[in-house]
Protein backbone atom coordinates (compact mmCIF):
# COMPACT_ATOMS: atom_id res chain seq x y z
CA UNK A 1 18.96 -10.57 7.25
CA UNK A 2 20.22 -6.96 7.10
CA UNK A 3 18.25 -4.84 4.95
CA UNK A 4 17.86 -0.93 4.59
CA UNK A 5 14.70 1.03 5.27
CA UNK A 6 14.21 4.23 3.03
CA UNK A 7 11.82 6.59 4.37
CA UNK A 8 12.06 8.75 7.61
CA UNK A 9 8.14 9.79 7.56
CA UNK A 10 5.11 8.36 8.78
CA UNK A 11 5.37 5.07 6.99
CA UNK A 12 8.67 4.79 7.42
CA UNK A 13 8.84 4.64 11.54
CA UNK A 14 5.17 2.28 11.10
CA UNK A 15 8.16 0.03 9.01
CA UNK A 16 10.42 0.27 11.53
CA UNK A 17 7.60 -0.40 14.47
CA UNK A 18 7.17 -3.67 12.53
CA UNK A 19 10.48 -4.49 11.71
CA UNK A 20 11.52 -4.42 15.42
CA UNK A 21 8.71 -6.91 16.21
CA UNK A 22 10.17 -9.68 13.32
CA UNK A 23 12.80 -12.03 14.48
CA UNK A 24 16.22 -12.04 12.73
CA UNK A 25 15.83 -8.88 10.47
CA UNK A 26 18.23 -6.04 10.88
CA UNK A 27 18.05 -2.74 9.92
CA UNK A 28 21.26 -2.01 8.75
CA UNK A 29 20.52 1.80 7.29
CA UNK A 30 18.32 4.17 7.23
CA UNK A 31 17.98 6.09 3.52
CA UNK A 32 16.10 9.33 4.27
CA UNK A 33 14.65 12.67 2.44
CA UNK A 34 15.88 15.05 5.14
CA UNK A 35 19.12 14.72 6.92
CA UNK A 36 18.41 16.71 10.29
CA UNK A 37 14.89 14.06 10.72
CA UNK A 38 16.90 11.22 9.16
CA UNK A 39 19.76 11.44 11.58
CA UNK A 40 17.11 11.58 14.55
CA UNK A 41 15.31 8.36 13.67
CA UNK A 42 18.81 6.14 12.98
CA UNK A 43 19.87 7.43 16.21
CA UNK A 44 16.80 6.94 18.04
CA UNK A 45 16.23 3.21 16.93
CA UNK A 46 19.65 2.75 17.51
CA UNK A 47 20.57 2.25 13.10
CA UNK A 48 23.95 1.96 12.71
CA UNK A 49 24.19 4.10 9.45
CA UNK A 50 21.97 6.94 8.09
CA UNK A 51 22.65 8.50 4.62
CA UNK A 52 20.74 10.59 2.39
CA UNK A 53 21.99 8.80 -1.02
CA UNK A 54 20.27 5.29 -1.81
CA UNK A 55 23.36 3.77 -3.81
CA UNK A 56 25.19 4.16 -0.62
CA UNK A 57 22.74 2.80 1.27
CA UNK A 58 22.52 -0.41 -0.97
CA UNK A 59 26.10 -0.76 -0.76
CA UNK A 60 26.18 -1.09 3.03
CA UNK A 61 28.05 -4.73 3.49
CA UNK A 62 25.82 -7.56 4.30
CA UNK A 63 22.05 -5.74 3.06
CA UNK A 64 20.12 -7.84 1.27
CA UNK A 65 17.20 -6.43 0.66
CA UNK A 66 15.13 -2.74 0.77
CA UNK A 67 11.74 -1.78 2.39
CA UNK A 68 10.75 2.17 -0.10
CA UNK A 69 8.40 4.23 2.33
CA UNK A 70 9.39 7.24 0.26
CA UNK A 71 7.23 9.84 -2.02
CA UNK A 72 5.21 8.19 -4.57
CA UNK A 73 6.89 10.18 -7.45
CA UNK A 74 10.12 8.58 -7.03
CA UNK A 75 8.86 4.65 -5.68
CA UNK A 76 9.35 3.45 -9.29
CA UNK A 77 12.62 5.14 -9.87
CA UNK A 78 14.06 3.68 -6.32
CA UNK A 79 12.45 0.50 -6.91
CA UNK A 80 14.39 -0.39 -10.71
CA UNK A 81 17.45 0.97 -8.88
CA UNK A 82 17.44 -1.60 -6.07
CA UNK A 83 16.47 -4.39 -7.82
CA UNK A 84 18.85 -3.35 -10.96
CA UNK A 85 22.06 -3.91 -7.39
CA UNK A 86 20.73 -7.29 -7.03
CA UNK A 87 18.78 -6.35 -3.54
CA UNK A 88 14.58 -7.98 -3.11
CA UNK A 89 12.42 -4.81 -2.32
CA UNK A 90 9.11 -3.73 -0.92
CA UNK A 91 7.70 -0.62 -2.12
CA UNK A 92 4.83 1.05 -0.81
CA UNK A 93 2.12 1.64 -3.06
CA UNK A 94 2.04 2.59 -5.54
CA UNK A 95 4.51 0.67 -7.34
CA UNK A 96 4.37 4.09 -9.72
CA UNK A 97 2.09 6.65 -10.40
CA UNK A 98 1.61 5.57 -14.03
CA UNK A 99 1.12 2.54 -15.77
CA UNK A 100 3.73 2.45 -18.26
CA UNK A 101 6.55 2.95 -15.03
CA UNK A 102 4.59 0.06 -13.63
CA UNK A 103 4.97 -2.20 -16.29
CA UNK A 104 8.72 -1.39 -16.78
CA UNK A 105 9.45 -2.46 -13.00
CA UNK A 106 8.08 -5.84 -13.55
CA UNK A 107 10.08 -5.79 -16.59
CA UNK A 108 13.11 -5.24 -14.15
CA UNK A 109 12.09 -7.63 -11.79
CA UNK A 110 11.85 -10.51 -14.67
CA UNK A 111 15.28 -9.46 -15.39
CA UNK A 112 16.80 -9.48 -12.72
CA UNK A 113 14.94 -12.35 -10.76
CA UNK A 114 14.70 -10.62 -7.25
CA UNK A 115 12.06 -10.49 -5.28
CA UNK A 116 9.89 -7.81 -6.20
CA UNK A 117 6.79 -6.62 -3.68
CA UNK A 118 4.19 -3.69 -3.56
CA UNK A 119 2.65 -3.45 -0.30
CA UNK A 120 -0.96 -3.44 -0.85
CA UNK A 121 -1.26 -3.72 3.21
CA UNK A 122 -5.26 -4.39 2.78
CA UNK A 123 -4.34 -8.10 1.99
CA UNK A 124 -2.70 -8.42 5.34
CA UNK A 125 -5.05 -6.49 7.77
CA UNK A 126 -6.42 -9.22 9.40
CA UNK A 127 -9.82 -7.34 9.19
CA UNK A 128 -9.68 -8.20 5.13
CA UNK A 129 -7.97 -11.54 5.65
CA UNK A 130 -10.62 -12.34 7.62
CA UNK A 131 -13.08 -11.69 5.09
CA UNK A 132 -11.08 -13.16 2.04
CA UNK A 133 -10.59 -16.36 4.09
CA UNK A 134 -14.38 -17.03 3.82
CA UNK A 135 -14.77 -16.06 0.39
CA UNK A 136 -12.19 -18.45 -0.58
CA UNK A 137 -13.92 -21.30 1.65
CA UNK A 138 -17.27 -20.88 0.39
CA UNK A 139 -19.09 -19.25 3.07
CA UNK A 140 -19.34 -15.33 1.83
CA UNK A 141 -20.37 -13.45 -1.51
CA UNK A 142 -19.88 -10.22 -2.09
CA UNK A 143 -22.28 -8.33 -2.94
CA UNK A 144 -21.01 -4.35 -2.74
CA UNK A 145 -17.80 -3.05 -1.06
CA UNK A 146 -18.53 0.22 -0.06
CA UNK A 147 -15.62 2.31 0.84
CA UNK A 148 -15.32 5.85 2.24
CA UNK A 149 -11.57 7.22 1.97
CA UNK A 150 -11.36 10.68 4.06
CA UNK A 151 -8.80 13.14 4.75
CA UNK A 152 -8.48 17.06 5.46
CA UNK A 153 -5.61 17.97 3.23
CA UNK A 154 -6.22 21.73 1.65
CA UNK A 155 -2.37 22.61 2.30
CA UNK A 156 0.08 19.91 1.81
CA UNK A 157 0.54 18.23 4.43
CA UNK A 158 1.04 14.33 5.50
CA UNK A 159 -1.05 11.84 7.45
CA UNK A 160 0.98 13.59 10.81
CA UNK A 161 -0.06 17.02 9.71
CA UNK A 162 3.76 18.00 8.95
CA UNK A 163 4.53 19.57 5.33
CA UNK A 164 5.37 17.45 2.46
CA UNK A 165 7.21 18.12 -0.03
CA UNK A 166 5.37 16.27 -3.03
CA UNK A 167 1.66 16.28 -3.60
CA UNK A 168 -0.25 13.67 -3.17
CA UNK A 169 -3.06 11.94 -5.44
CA UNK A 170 -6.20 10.28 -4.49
CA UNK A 171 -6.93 8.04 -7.80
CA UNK A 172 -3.02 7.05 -8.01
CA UNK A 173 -2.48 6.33 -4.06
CA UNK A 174 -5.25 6.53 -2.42
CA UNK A 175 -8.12 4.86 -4.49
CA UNK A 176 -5.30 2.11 -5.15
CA UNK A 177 -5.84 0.99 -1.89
CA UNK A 178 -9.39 -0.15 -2.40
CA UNK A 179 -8.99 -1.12 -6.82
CA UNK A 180 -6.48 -4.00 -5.73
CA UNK A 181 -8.45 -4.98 -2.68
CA UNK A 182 -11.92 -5.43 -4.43
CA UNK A 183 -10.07 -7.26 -7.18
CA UNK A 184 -8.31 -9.40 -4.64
CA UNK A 185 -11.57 -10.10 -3.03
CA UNK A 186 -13.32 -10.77 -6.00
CA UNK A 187 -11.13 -12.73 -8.05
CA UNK A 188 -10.37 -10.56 -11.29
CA UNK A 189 -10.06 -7.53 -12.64
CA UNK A 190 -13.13 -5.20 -12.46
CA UNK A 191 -15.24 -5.51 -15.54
CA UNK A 192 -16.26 -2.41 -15.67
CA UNK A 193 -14.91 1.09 -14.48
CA UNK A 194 -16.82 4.89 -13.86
CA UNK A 195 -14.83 7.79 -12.21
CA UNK A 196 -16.30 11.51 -11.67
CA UNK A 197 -13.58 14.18 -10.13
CA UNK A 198 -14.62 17.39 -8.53
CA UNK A 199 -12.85 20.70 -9.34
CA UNK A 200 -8.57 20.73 -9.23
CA UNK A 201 -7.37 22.70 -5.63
CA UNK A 202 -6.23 26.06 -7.18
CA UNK A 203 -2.35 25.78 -5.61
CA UNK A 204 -2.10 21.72 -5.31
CA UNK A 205 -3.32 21.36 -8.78
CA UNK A 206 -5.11 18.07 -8.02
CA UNK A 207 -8.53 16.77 -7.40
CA UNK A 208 -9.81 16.81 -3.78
CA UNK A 209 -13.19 15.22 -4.43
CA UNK A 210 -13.39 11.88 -6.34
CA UNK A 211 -16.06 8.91 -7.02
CA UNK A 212 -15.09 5.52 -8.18
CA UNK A 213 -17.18 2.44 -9.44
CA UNK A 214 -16.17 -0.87 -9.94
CA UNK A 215 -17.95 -4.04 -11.22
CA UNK A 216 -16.48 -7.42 -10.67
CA UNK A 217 -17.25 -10.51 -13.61
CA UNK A 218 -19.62 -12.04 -10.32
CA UNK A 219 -21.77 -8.68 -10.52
CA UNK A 220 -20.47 -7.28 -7.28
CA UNK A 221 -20.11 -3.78 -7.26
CA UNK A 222 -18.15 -1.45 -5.66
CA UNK A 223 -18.45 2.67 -4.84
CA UNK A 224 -14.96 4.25 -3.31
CA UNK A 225 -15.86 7.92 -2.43
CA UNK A 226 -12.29 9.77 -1.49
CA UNK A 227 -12.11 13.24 -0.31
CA UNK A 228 -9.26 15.60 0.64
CA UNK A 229 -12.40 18.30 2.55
CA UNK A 230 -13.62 16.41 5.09
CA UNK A 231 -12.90 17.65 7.97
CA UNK A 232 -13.56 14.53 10.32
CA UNK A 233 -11.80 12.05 10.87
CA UNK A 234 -8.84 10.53 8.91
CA UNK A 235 -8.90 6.77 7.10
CA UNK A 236 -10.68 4.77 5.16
CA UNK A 237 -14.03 2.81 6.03
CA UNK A 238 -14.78 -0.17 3.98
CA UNK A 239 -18.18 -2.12 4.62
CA UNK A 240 -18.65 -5.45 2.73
CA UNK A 241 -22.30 -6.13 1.72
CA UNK A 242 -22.27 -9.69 1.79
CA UNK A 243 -25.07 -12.26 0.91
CA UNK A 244 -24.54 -13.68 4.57
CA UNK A 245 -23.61 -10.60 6.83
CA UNK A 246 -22.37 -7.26 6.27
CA UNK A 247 -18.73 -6.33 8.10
CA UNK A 248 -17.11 -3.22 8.58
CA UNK A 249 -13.72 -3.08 8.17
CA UNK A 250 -11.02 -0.04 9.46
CA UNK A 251 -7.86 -1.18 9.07
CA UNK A 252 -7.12 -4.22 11.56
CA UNK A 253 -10.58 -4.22 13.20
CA UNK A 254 -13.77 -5.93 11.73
CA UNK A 255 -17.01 -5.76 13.16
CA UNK A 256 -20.56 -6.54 12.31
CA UNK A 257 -22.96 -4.37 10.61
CA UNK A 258 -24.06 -4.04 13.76
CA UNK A 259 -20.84 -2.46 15.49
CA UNK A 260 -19.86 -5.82 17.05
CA UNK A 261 -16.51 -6.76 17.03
CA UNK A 262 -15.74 -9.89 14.93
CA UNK A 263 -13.01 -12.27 16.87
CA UNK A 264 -9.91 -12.49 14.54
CA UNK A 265 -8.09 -14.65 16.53
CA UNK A 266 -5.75 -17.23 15.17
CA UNK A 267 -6.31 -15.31 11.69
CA UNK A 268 -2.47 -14.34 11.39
CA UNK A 269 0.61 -14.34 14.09
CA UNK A 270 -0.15 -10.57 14.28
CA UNK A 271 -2.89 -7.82 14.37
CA UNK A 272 -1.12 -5.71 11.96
CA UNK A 273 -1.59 -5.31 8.69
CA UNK A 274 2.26 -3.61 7.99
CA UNK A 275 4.28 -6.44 9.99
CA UNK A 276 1.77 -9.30 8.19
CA UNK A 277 2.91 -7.40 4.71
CA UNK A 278 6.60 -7.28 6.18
CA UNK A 279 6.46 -11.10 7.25
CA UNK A 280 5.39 -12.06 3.75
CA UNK A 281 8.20 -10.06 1.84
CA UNK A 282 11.10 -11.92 4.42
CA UNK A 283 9.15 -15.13 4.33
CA UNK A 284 9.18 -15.00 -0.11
CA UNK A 285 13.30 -14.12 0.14
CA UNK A 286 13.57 -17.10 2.16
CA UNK A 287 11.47 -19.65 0.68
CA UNK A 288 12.56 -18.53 -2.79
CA UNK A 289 8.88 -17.56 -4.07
CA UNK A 290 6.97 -15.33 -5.15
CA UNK A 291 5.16 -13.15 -2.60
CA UNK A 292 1.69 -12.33 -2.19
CA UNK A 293 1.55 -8.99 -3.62
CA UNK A 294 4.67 -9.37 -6.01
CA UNK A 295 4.81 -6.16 -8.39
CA UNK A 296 3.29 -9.03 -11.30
CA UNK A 297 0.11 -9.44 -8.99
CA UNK A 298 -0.52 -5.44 -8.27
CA UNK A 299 -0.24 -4.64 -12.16
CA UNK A 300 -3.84 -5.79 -12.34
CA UNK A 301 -4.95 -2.76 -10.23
CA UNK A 302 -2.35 -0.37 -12.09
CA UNK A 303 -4.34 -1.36 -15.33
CA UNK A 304 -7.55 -0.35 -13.32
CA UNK A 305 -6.09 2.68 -12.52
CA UNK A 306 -4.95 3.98 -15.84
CA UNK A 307 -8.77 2.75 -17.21
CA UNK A 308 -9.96 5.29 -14.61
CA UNK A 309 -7.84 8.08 -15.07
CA UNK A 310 -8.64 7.39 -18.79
CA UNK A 311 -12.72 7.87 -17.66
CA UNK A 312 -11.56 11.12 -16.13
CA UNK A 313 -10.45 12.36 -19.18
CA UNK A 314 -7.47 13.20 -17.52
């Protein structure tokens, strides 16, 4: 399958890490932002074809399909234009950074009848598959899922610590992380929403300081405290309060709430989370299907996130 990876950043190249590790997938173009960085990573991986222009990169012969690792601003505007040429995409999350772009793509997607993914990666780490295995057998509860998202951003900068050229948002990106993953764990959407904000960053114009609450229709709670001033360490920390066990999860590793390592073995054909999320999207073209994580399924946390940024006052 030849497909065409947009995005020469961070996320992109973790794509392309994945990508190379996934039997019978080539990349047959590389859409980027920049054209001196762009040109460096198609050479580098050995990509046939760089460009910076997206229609030209759909209209490479033989792609099929399109993986978006690009700025959140523009995921939903990439995302109607590839499905509207007939290609299946993945877009990182978020789908869109409102809820009324969201709802139009899976408008476009009904239309059209591609297949239509957001890649909420959390469902694939094989830390949280772990966990949602169990709750769907019977053998966990949740109780609270209590999540600490951290970063040092005061200039704008990315997750490498090189400029970026759009501003990033912790309700819309960030927090969107954990609002599908609780819902995913727990069934539904959340029941009930609270958000508090700290003061906007004087040049960035956004919040750096946010806290989140979630209740799920089984009572379990959940507190999401993001920050863009800690200086510390980088990621996001989620511990699962369980009514047999707590587990901390940080991104493919569990452990106890004790700091042992929980055994995911045999969980999934890989240890990460971005090539699990990649596998699905190939595996859903093939089979015909939808995937997990299809643009219908993340509109749940979209809702959740306009509720929120409604409780902001925003």
């Amino acid at each position: 399958m030849k497909i065409c990876v947009a995005g020469e950043g961070a996320f992109g190249n973790k794509h392309l890490d994945a990508l190379a590790r996934i039997d019978g997938i080539e990349v047959a173009t590389l859409c980027g932002g920049v054209g001196e960085a762009t040109r460096a990573v198609a050479e580098a991986r050995g990509i046939p074809h760089w460009t910076l222009d997206l229609e030209e990169a759909l209209a490479v012969p033989g792609v099929e399909a399109a993986i978006l690792a690009t700025p959140t601003p523009i995921h939903a505007e990439q995302a109607t234009a590839v499905m509207r040429a007939g290609k299946h995409v993945l877009v990182e999350i978020p789908m869109a950074d409102n809820l009324a772009d969201a709802e139009a793509l899976v408008r476009v997607q009904e239309k059209t009848g591609v297949v239509a993914m957001v890649d909420h990666v959390r469902r694939f780490n094989p830390s949280h598959q772990w966990v949602h295995d169990r709750i769907a057998a019977g053998e966990l509860a949740i109780q609270q899922m209590d999540v600490q998202t951290f970063f040092f951003r005061r200039t704008n900068t990315n997750a490498k610590g090189e400029p970026r050229s759009w501003t990033d948002h912790l309700l819309w990106h960030h927090a969107c992380h954990t609002v599908d993953l609780f819902q995913y764990q727990t069934g539904g959407p959340a029941t009930e929403v609270t958000a508090l904000q700290g003061p906007p960053h004087p040049e960035l114009g956004i919040a750096m300081d946010m806290a989140i609450g979630l209740k799920a229709a089984s009572g379990a709670v959940c507190t999401l405290s993001l920050s863009f001033n800690n200086d510390g360490p980088f990621g996001t920390f989620f511990r699962y309060i369980c009514d047999r066990g707590t587990y901390v999860a940080n991104y493919d590793d569990l452990f106890t709430g004790h700091g042992d390592p929980v055994d995911l073995t045999g969980v999934a054909v890989s240890t990460d989370g971005i090539e699990l999320a990649d596998r699905e999207f190939f595996g859903a073209i093939r089979e015909g299907r939808e995937p997990n994580s299809s643009l219908a399924q993340g509109l749940a946390a979209m809702r959740t996130l306009d509720r929120l940024e409604r409780a902001l006052g925003v």
